[in-house]
C-alpha atoms as a PDB file:
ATOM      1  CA  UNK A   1      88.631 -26.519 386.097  1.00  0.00           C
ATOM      2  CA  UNK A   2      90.784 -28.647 384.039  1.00  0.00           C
ATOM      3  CA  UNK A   3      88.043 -29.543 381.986  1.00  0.00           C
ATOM      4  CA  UNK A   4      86.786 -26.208 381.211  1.00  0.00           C
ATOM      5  CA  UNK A   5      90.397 -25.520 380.276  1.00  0.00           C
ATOM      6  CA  UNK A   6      90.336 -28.654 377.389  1.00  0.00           C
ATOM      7  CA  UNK A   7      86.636 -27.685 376.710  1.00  0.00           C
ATOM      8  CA  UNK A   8      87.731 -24.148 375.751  1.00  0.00           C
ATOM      9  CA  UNK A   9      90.419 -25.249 374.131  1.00  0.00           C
ATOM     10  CA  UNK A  10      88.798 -28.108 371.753  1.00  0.00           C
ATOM     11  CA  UNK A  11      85.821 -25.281 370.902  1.00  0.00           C
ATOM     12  CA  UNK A  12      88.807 -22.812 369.940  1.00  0.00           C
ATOM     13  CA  UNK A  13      90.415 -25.527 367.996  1.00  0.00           C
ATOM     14  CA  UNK A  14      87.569 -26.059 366.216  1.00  0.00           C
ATOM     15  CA  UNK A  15      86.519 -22.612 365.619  1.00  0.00           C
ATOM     16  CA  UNK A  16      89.610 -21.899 364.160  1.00  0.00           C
ATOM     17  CA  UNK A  17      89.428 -24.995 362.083  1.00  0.00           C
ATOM     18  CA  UNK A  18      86.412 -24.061 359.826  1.00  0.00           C
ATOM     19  CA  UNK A  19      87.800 -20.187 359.338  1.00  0.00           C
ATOM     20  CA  UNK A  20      88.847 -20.430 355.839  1.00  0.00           C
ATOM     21  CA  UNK A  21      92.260 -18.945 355.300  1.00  0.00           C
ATOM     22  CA  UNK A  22      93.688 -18.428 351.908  1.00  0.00           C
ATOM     23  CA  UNK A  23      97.459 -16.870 351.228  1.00  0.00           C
ATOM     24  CA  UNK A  24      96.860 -16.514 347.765  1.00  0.00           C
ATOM     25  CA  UNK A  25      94.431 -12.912 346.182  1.00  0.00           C
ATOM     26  CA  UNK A  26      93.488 -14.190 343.510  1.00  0.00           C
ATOM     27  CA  UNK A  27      92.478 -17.869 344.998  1.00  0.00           C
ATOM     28  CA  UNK A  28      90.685 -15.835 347.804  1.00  0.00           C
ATOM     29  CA  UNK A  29      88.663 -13.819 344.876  1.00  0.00           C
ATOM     30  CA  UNK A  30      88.515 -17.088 343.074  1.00  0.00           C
ATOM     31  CA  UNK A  31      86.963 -18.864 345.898  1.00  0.00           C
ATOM     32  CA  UNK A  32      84.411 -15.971 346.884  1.00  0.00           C
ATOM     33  CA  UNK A  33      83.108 -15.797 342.938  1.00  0.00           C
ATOM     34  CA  UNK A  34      82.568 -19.424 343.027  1.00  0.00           C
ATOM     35  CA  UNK A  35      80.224 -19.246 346.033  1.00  0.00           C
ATOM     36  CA  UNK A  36      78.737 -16.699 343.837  1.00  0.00           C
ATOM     37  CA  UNK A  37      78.438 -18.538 340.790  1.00  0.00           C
ATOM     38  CA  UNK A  38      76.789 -21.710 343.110  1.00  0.00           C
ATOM     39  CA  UNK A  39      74.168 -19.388 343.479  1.00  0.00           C
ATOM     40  CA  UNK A  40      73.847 -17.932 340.003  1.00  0.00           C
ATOM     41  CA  UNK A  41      73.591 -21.084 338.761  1.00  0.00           C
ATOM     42  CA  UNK A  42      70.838 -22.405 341.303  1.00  0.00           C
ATOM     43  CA  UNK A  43      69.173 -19.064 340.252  1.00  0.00           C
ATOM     44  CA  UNK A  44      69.332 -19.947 336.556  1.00  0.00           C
ATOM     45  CA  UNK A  45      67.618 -23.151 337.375  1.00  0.00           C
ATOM     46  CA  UNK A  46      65.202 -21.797 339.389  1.00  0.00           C
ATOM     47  CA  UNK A  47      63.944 -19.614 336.696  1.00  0.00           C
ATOM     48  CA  UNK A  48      64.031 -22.091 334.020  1.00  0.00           C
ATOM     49  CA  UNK A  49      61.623 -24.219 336.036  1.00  0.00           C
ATOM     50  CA  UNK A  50      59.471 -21.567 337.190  1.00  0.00           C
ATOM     51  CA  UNK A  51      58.670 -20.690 333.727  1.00  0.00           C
ATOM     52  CA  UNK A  52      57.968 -24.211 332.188  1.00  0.00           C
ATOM     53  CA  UNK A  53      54.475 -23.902 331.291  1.00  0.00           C
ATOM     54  CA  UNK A  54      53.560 -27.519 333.203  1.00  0.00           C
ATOM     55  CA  UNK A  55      55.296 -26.368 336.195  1.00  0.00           C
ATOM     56  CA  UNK A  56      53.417 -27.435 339.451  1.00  0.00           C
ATOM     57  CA  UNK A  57      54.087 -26.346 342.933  1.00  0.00           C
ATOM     58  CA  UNK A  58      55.258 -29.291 344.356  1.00  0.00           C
ATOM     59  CA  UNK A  59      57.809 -29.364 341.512  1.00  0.00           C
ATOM     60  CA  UNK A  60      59.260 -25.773 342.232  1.00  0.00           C
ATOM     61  CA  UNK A  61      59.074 -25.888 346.129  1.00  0.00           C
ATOM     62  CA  UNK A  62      62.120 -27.644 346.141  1.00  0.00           C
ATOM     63  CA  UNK A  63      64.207 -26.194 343.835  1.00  0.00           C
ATOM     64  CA  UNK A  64      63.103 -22.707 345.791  1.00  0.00           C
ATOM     65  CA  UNK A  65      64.318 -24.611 348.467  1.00  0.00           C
ATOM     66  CA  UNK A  66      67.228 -26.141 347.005  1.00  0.00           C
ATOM     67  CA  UNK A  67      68.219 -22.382 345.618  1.00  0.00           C
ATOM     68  CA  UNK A  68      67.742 -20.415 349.797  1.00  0.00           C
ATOM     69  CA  UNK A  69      69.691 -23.460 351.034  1.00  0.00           C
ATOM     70  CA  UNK A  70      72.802 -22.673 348.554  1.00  0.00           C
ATOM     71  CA  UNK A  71      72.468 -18.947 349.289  1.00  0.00           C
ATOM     72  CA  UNK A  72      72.399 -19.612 352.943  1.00  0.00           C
ATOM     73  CA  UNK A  73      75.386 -21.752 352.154  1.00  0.00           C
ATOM     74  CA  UNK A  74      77.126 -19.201 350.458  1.00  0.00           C
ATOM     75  CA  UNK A  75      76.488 -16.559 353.206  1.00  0.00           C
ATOM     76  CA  UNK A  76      78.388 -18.985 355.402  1.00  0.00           C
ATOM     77  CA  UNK A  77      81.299 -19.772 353.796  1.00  0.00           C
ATOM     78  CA  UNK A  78      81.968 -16.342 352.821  1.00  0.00           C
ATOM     79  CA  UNK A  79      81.692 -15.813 356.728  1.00  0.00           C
ATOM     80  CA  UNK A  80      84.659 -17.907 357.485  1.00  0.00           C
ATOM     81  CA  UNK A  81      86.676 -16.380 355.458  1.00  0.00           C
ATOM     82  CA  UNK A  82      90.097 -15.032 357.228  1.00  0.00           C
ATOM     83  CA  UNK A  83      89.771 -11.267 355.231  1.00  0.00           C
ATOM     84  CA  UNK A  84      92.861 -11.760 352.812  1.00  0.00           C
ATOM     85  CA  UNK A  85      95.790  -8.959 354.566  1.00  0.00           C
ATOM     86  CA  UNK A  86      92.778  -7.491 356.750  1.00  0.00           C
ATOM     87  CA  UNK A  87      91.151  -6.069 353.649  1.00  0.00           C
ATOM     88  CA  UNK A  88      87.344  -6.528 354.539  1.00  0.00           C
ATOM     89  CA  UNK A  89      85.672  -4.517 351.714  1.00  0.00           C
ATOM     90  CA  UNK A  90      85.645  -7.470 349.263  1.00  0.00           C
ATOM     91  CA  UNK A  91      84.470  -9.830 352.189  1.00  0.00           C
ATOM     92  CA  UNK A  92      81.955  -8.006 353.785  1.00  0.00           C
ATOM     93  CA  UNK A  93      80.332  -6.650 349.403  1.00  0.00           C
ATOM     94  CA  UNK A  94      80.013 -10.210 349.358  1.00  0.00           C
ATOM     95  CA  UNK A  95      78.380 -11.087 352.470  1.00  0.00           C
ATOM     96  CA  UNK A  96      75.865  -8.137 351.744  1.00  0.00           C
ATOM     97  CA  UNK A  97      75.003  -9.369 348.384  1.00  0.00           C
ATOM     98  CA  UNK A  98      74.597 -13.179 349.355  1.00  0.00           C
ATOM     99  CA  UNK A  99      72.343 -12.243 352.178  1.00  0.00           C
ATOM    100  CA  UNK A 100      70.648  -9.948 349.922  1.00  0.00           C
ATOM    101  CA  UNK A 101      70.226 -12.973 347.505  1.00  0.00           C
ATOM    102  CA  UNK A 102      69.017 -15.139 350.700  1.00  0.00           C
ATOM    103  CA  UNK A 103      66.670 -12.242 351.789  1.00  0.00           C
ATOM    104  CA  UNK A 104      64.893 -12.110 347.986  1.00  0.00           C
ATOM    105  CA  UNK A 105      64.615 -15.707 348.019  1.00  0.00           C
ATOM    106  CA  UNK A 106      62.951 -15.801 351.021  1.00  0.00           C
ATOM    107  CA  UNK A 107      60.886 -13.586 350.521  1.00  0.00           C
ATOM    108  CA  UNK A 108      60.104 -12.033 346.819  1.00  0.00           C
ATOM    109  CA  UNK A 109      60.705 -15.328 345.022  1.00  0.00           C
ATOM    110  CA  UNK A 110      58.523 -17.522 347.882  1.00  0.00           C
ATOM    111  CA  UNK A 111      55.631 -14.533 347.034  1.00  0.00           C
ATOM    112  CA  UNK A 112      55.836 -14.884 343.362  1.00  0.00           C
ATOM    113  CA  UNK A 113      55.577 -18.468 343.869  1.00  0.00           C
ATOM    114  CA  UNK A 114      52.477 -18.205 345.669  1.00  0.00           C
ATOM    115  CA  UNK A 115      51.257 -15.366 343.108  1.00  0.00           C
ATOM    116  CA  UNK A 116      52.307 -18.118 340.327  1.00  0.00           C
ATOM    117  CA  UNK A 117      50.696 -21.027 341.869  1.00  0.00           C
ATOM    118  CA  UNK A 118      47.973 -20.134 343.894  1.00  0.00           C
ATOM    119  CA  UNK A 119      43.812 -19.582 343.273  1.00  0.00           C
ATOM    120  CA  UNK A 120      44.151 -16.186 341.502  1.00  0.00           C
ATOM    121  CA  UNK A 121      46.476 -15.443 339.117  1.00  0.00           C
ATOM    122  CA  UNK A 122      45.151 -13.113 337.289  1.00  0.00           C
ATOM    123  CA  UNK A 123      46.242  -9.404 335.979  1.00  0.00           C
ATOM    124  CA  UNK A 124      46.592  -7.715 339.436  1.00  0.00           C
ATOM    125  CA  UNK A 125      48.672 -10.809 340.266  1.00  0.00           C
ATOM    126  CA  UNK A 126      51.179 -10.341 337.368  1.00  0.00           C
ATOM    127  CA  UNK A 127      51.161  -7.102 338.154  1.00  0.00           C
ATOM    128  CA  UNK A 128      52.425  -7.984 341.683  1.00  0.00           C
ATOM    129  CA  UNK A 129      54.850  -9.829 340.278  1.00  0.00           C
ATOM    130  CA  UNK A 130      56.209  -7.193 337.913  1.00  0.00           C
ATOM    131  CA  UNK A 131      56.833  -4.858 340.419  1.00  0.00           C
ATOM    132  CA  UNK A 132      58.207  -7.345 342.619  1.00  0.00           C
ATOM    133  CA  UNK A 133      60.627  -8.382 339.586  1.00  0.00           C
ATOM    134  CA  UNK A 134      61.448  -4.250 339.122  1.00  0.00           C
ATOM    135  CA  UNK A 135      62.243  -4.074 342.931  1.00  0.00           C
ATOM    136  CA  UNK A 136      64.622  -7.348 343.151  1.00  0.00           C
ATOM    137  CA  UNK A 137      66.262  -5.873 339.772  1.00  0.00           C
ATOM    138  CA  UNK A 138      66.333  -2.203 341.478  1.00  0.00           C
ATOM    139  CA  UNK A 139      68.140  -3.155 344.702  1.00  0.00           C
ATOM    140  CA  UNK A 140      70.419  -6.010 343.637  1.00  0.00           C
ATOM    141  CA  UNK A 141      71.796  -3.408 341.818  1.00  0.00           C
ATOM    142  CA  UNK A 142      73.378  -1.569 344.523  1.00  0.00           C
ATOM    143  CA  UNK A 143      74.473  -4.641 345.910  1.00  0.00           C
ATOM    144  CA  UNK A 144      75.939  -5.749 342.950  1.00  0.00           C
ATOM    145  CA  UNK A 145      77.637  -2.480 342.106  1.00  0.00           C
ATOM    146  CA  UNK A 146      78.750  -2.427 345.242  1.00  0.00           C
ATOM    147  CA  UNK A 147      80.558  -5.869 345.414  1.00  0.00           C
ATOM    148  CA  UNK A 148      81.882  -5.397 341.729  1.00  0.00           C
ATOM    149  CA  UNK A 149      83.320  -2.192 342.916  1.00  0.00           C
ATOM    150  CA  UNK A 150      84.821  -3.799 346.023  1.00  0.00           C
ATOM    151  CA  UNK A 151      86.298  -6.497 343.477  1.00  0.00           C
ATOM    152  CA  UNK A 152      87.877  -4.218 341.152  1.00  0.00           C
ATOM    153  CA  UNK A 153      89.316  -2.102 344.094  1.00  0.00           C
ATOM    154  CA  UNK A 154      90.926  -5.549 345.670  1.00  0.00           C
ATOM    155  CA  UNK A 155      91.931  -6.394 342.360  1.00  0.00           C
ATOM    156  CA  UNK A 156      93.727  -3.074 341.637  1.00  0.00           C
ATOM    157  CA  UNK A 157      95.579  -3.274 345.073  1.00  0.00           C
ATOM    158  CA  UNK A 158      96.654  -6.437 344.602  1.00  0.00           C
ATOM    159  CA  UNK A 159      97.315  -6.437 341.118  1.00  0.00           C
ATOM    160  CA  UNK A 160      95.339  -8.782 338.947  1.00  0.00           C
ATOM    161  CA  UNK A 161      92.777  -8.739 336.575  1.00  0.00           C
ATOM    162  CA  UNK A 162      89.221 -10.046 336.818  1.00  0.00           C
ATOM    163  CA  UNK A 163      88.087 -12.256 334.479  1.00  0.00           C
ATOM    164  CA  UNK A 164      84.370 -11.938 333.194  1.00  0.00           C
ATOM    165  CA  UNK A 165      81.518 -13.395 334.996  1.00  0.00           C
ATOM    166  CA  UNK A 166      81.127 -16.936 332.832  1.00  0.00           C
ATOM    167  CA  UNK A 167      77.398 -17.081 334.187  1.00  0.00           C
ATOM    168  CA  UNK A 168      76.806 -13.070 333.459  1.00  0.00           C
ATOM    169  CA  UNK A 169      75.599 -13.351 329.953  1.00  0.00           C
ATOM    170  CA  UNK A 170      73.224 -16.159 330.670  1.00  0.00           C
ATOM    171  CA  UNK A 171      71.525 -13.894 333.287  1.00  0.00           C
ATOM    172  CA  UNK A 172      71.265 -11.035 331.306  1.00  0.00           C
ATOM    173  CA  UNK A 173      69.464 -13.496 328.941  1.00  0.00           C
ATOM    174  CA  UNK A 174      66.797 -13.896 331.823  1.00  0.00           C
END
């Protein structure tokens, strides 16, 4: 029984260990747009390289790759955050979004990928990936609006401004 006991006890221990806790509203912001900007970034990349006109498949696999795993990552950390005063909106927008992100990813960007790459691409397969394009664009928008209004509500409450999104204006380039 003792054991149990000091089993239980290490797995609390370190449970509790990787819950991220920060005292500080803006640092907890701070730390939730740079799991976002990790992925924006990846994103950018991913892009860039898929439209190189000498891109291969074996080349972009593992940048596709590279770009779920830092999603996934970002899901994850986001997770273990201790919601700053109990306030869950901002935590939980962000979760939505980054699994949203993970979710496209997956899915939309590992299907134009194929489209891209495999033995047809011709105009029904850029159509494909036009209305694939619209339909990422159409529904990260409600995720996005709804984390950016989560943000500006947390930032309200606890009073502090929000900087702009360094990484914005290169993805509205894209």
């Amino acid at each position: 029984m003792k054991c149990i006991v000091i089993s239980f006890l290490f797995v609390a221990t370190l449970l509790s260990a990787n819950a991220q806790s920060i005292t500080d509203p803006v640092k907890y912001n701070d730390y939730i747009v740079e799991q976002q900007s990790l992925i924006g970034e990846k994103m950018l990349a991913f892009t860039g390289k898929f439209s190189e006109e000498n891109m291969t498949l074996a080349v972009i696999t593992p940048i596709l790759e590279d770009l779920l795993s830092t999603a996934k990552k970002g899901v994850s950390a986001v997770k273990q955050l201790t919601p700053f005063e109990g306030d869950t909106q901002l935590k939980q927008s962000a979760i939505d979004l980054f699994q949203f992100y993970v979710a496209i990813i997956d899915r939309e960007y590992r299907e134009m990928v194929n489209l891209v790459f495999g033995d047809n691409l011709n105009d029904v397969a850029i159509e494909q990936i036009q209305e694939l394009v619209q339909k990422i664009t159409a529904d990260e928008a409600v995720y996005d609006g709804n984390f950016s209004a989560a943000q500006a509500a947390y930032a309200a409450k606890y009073g502090f401004i929000l900087d702009k999104n360094k990484l914005q204006d290169e993805i509205d380039k894209n």
